[in-house]
Protein backbone atom coordinates (compact mmCIF):
# COMPACT_ATOMS: atom_id res chain seq x y z
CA UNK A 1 15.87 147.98 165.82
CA UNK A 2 18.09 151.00 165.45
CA UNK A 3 19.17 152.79 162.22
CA UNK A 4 22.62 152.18 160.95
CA UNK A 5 24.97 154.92 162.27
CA UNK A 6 25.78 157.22 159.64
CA UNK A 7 29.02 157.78 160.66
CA UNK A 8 29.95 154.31 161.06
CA UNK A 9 29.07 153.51 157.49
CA UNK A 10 31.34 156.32 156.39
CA UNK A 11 34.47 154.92 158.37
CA UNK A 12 33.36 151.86 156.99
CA UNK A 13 33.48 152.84 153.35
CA UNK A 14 36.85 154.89 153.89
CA UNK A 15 38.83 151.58 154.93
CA UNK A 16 37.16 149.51 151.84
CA UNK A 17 38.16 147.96 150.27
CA UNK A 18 40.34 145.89 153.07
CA UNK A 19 43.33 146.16 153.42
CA UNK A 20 44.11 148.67 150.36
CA UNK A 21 41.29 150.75 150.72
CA UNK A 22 40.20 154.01 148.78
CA UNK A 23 41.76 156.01 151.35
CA UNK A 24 45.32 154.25 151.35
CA UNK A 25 45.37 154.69 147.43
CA UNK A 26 44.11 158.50 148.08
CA UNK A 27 46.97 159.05 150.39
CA UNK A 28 49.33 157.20 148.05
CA UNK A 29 48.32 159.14 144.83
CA UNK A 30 49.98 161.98 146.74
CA UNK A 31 53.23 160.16 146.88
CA UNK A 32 52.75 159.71 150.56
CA UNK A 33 54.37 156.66 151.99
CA UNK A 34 52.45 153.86 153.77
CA UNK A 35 54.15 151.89 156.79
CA UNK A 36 52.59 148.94 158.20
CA UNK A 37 52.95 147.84 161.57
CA UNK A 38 51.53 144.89 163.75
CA UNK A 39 51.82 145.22 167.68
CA UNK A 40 51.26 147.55 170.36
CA UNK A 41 54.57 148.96 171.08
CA UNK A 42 55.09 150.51 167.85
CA UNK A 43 54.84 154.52 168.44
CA UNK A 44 52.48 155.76 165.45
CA UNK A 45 53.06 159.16 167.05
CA UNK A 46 57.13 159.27 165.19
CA UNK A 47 55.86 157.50 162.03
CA UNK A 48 52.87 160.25 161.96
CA UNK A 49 55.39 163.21 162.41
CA UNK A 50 57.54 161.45 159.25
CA UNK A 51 54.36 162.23 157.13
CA UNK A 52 53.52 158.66 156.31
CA UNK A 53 50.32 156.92 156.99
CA UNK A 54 50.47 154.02 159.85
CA UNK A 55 48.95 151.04 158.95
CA UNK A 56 48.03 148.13 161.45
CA UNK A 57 48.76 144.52 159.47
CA UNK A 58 45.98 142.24 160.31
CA UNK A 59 43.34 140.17 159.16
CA UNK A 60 39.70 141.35 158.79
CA UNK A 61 36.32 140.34 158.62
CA UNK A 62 36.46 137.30 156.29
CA UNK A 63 38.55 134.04 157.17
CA UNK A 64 41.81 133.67 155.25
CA UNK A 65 42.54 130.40 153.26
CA UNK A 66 46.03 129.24 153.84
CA UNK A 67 47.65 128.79 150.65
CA UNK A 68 51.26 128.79 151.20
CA UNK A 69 51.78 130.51 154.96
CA UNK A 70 52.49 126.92 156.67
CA UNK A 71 55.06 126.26 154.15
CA UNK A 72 56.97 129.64 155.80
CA UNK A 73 55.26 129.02 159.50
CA UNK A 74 55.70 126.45 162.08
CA UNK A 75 52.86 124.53 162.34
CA UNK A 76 52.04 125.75 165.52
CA UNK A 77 52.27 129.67 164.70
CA UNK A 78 49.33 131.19 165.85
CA UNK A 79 46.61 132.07 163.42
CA UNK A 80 46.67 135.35 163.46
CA UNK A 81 50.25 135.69 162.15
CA UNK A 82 49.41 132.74 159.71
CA UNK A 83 46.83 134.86 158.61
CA UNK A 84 49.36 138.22 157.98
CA UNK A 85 51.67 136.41 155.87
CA UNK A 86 49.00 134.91 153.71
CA UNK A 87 47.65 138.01 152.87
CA UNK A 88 51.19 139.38 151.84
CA UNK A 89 51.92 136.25 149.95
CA UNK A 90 48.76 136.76 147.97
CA UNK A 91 49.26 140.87 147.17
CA UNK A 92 47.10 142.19 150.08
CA UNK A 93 49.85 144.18 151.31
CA UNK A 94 51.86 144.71 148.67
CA UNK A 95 50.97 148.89 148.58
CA UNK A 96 52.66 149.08 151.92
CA UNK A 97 56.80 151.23 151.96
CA UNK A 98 57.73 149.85 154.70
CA UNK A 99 57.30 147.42 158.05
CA UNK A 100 57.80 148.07 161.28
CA UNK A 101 57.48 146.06 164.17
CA UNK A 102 59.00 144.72 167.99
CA UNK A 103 59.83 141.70 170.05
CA UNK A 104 56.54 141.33 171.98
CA UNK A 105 56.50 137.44 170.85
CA UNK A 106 58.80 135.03 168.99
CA UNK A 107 55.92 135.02 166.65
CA UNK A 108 55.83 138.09 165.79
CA UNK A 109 59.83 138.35 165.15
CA UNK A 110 58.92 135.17 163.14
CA UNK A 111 56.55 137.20 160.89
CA UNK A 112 58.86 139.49 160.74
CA UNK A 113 61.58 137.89 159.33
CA UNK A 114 59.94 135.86 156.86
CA UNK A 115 58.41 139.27 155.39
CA UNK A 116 62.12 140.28 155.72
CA UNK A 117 63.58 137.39 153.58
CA UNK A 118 60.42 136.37 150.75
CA UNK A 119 58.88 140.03 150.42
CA UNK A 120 61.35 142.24 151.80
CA UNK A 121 60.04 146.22 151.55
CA UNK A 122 62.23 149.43 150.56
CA UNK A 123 62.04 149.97 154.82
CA UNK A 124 61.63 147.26 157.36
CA UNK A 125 62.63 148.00 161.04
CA UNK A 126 62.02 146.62 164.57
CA UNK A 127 62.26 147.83 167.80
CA UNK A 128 62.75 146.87 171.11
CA UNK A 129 59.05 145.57 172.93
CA UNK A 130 59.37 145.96 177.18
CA UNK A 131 58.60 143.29 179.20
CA UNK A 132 58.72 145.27 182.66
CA UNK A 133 56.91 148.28 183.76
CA UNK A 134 59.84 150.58 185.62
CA UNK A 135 62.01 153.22 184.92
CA UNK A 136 64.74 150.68 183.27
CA UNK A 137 62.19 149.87 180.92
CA UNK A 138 61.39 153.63 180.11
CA UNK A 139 65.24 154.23 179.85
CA UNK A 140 65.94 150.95 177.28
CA UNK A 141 62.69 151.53 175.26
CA UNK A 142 63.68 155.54 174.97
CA UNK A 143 67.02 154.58 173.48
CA UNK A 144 65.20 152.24 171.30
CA UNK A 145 62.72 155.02 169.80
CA UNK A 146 65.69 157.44 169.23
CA UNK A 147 67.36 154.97 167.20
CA UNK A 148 64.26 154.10 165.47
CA UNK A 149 63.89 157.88 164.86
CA UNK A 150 67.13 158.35 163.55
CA UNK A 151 66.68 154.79 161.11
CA UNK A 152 63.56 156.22 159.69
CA UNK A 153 64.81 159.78 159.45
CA UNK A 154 67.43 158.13 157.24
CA UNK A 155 65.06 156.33 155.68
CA UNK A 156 63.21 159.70 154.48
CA UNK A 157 66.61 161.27 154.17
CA UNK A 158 65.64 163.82 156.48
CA UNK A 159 65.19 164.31 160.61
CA UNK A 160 62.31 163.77 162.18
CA UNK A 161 61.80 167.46 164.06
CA UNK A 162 60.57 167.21 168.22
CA UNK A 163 58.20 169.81 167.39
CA UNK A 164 56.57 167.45 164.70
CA UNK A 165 56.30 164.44 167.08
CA UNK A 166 54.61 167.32 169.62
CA UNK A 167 52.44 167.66 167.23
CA UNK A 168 51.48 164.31 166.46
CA UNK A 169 51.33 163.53 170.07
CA UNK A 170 48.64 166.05 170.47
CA UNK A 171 46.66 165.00 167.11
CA UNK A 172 46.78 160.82 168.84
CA UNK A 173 45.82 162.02 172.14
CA UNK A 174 42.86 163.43 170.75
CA UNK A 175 41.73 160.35 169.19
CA UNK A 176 42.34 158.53 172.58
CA UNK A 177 40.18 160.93 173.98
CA UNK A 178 37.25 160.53 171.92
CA UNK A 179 37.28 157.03 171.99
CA UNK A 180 37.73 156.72 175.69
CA UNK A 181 34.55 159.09 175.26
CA UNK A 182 32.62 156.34 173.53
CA UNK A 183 33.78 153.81 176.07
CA UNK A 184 32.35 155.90 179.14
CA UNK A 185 28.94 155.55 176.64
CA UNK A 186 29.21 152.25 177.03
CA UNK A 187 29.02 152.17 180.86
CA UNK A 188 24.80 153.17 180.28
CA UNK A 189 22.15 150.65 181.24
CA UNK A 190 21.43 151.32 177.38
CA UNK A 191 24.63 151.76 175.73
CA UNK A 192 24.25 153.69 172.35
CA UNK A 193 26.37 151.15 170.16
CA UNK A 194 26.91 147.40 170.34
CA UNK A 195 30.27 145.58 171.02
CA UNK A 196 30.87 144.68 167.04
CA UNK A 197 29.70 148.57 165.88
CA UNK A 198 33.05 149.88 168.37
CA UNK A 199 35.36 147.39 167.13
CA UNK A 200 34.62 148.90 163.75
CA UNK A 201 35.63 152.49 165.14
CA UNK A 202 38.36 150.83 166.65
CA UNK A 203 39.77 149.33 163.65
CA UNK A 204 39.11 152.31 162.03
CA UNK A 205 41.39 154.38 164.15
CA UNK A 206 44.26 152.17 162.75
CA UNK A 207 43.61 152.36 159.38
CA UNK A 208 42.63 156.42 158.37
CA UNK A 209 44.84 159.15 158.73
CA UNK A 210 44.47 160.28 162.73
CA UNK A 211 43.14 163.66 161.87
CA UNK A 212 40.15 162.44 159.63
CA UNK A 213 39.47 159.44 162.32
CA UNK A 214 39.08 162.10 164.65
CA UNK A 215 36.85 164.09 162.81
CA UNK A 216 34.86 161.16 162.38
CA UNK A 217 34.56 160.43 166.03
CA UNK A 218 33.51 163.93 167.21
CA UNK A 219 30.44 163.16 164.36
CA UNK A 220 30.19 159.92 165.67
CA UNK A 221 29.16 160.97 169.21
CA UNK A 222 27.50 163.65 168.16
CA UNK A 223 25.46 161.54 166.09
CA UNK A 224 24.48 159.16 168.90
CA UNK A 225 23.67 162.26 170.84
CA UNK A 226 21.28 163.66 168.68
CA UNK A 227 19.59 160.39 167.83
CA UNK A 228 19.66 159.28 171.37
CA UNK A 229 20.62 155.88 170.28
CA UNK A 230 20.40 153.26 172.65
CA UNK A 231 20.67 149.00 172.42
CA UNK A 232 18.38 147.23 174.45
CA UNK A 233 19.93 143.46 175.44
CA UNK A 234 19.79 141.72 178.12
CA UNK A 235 23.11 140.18 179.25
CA UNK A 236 26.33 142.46 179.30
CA UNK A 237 29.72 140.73 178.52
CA UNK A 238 32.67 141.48 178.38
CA UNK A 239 35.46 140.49 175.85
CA UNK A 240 39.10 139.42 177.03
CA UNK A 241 42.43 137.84 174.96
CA UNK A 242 43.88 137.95 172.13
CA UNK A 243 42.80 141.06 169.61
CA UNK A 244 39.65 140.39 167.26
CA UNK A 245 39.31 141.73 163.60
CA UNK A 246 36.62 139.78 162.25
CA UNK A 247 34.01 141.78 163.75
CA UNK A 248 31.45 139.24 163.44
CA UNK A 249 32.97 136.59 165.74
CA UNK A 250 31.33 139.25 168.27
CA UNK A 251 28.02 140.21 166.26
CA UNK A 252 27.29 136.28 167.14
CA UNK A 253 27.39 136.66 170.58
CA UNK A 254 25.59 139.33 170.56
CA UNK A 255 22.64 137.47 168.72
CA UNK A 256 22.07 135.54 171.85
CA UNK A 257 20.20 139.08 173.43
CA UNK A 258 23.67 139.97 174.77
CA UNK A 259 26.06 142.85 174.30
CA UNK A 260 29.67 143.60 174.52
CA UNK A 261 29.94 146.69 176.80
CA UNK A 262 34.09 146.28 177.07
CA UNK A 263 36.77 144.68 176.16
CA UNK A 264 40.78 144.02 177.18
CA UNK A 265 42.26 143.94 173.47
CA UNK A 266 45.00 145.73 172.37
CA UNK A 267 42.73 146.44 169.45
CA UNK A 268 40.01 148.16 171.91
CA UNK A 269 40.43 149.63 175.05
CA UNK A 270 44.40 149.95 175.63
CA UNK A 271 44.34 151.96 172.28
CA UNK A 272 41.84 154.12 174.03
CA UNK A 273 43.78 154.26 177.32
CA UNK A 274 45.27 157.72 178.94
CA UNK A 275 47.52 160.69 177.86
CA UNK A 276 51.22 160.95 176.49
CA UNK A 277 52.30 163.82 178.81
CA UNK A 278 52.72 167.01 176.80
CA UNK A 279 54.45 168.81 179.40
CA UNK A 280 57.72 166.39 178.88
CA UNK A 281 59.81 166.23 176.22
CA UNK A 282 57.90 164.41 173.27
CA UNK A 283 60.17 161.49 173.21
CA UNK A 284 60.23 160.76 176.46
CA UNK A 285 56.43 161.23 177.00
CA UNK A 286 56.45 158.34 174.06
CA UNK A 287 58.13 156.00 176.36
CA UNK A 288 56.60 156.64 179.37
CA UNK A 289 53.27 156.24 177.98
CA UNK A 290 54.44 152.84 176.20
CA UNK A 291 55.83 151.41 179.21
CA UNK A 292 53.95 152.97 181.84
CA UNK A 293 50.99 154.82 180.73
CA UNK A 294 48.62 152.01 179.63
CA UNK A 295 47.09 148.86 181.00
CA UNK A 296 49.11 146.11 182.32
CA UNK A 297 48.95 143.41 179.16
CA UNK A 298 49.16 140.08 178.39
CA UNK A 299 53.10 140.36 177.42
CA UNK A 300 54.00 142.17 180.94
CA UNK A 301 55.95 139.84 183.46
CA UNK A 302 52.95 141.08 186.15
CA UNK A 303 49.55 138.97 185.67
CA UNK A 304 48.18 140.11 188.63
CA UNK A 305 48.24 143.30 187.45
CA UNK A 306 46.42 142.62 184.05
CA UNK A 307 43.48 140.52 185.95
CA UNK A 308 43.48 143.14 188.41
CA UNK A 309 42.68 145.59 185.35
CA UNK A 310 40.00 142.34 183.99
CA UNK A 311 38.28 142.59 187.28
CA UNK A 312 37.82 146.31 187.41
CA UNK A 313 36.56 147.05 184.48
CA UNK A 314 33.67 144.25 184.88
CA UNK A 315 32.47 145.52 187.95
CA UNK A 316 32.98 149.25 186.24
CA UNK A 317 30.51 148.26 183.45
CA UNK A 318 28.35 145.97 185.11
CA UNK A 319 28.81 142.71 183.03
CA UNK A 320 27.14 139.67 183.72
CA UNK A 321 29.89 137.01 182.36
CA UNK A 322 33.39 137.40 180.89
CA UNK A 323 33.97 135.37 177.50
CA UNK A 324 37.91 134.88 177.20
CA UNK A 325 39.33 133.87 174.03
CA UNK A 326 42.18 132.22 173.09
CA UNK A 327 43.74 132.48 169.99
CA UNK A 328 45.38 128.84 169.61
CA UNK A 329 49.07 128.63 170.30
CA UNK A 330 48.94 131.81 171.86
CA UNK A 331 51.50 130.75 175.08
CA UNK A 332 50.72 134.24 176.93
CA UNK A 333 47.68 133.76 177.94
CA UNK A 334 47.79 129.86 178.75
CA UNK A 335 49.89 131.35 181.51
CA UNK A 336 46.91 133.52 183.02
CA UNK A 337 44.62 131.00 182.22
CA UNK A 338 43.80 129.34 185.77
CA UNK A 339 44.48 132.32 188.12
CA UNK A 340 42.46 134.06 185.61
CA UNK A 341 39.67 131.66 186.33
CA UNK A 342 39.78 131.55 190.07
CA UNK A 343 40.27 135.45 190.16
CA UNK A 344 36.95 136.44 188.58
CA UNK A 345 35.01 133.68 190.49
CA UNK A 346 35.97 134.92 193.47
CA UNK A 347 34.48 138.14 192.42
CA UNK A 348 31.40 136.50 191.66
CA UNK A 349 32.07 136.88 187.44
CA UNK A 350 31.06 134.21 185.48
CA UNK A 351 33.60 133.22 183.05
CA UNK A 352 33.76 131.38 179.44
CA UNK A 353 36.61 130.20 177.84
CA UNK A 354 36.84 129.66 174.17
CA UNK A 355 39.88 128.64 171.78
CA UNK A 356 39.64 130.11 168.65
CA UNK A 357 41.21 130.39 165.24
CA UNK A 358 41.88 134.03 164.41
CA UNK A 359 39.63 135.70 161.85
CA UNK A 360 37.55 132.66 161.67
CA UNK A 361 33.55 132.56 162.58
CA UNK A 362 32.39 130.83 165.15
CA UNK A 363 32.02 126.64 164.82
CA UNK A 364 28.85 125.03 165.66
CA UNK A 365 30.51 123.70 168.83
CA UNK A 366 31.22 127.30 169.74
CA UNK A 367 28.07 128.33 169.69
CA UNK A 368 26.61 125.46 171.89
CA UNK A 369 28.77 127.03 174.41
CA UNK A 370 27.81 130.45 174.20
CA UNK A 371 23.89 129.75 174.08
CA UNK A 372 24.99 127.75 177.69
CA UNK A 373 26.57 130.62 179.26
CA UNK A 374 23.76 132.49 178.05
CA UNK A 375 21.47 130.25 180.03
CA UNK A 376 23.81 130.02 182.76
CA UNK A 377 23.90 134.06 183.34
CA UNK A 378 20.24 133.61 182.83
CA UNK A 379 19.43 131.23 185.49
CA UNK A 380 21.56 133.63 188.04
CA UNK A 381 19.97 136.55 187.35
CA UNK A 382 16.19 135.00 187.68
């Protein structure tokens, strides 16, 4: 059994309590603004160079009891966004200045609005989310941040300098950086940490001020460096769908002598993913990055290139079996679903598919499954 990671425990403690944790009422003490956002395409570079905190809106390890969210949400909203708007309705998020977020998914404008209309906050923007990866897209989405610039500069009754996005540009990348770091760690026979111990750091990222995250992850690896740290399991998996929070739902698979070397969240390795140029001009390296500088995802009009991306990084960390899950009522990835499927097969990767509710631990009937696919990879490998 390994010790606990020191560092870990520390992130840990920073972002409790969840979601207004010690650090959020630190930074607020100041009379530093808080903005939330809750999808991908939200720069935090600009709100970072406005001197406010971003903060991801989500759910977290415990499952949410809906209390009132379903009388605001279609009945077939996905979870996760059920989940966001109960947590506002019962004061989770009622420390945040502002909301920001994008049209990736009509369920996500739907959050959006309903925040907009019941709990409406002193700022509340959104921006435009691209669906295709070319230079029109760069072009529309760059408009998009200028204005969004300009709203919150307005907002703070003062501009938002280039030389302070440049800045914040530099202080991200370096967090991207170390993280992709502890993903390369990950590619060992022995990887140092287990699947549920980096979604922590993940979450983590999203949550602290970017300069003290990244002070925590140079400890971090220098931590599991000096300890030489390593997690002996037998079956590798991989992790693909909609983005996790509840870190447990993935500390149960990996009680089955199993761990999660990778992932294809939003939450985990796209977060981690490449540079924003620093040799263009800072909004412009924004966009392209945004558009073009990460993984193809669920949301981009090219699947192919996504499961493309799913089928390289399996072979790249050696996993055994791929466990996809589905948030329910998620539409996106019902449309990857079967070529998904037939895609992996054919490179010989074992796949199991799960519907789950978001934030939620896994049912008994979910776990039948996963100690079969267990026994399935098993039976291959002997």
């Amino acid at each position: 059994m390994n010790a606990p990671l020191k560092t870990l425990n520390e992130m840990q403690r920073l972002t409790s309590p969840f979601p207004e944790s010690i650090t959020v009422k630190d930074w607020q003490a100041t009379g530093r603004k808080v903005i939330g956002w809750f999808n991908p395409y939200i720069p935090e570079e600009i709100i970072h160079a406005a001197g406010m905190l971003p903060f991801e809106v989500t759910g977290n390890n415990e499952p949410v009891q809906m209390q009132g969210a379903e009388a605001h949400m279609h009945s077939n909203s996905c979870s996760k966004i059920r989940t966001c708007w109960q947590l506002q309705l019962d004061g989770k998020y009622n420390f945040l200045d502002g909301l920001v977020s994008s049209h990736m998914c009509d369920q996500d404008m739907r959050l959006f609005e309903v925040w907009k209309y019941y709990k409406r906050l002193p700022y509340m923007d959104s921006i435009y989310a691209p669906r295709k990866r070319d230079e029109v897209a760069v072009k529309l989405y760059l408009t998009d941040l200028e204005d969004f610039r300009s709203r919150l500069s307005q907002y703070l009754i003062c501009r938002i300098p280039d030389e302070h996005i440049a800045n914040s540009i530099k202080v991200y990348n370096r967090g991207r950086e170390l993280m992709h770091k502890l993903y390369e760690l990950r590619k060992r026979d022995l990887p140092p940490v287990t699947g549920a111990e980096a979604l922590e750091v993940s979450k983590a990222a999203r949550r602290l001020p970017r300069e003290r995250f990244n002070e925590l992850m140079e400890q971090l690896l220098d931590e599991l460096q000096c300890t030489g740290r390593e997690v002996k399991k037998t079956r590798r998996l991989m992790i693909i769908g909609n983005d996790l929070h509840n870190t447990n739902q993935i500390a149960d698979l990996e009680t089955l002598d199993a761990i999660v070397v990778v992932d294809e969240m939003d939450v985990g390795i796209r977060y981690a993913w490449g540079q924003v140029d620093t040799q263009l001009a800072p909004m412009e390296a924004l966009a392209r990055y945004y558009v073009l500088g990460r993984p193809v995802d669920k949301h981009n009009w090219n699947s192919d290139g996504r499961l493309e991306f799913i089928g390289d990084m399996a072979e790249q960390y050696k996993v055994d079996g791929i466990v996809s899950e589905n948030v329910r009522f998620c539409t996106y990835l019902g449309w990857d679903k079967f070529d998904l499927k037939k895609q992996m097969l054919d490179r010989g990767i074992p796949i199991l598919e799960l519907d789950l509710e978001y934030g939620h631990p896994a049912g008994a009937q979910v776990k039948i499954r996963a100690e079969a696919f267990m026994e399935m990879l098993e039976s291959r490998a002997s």
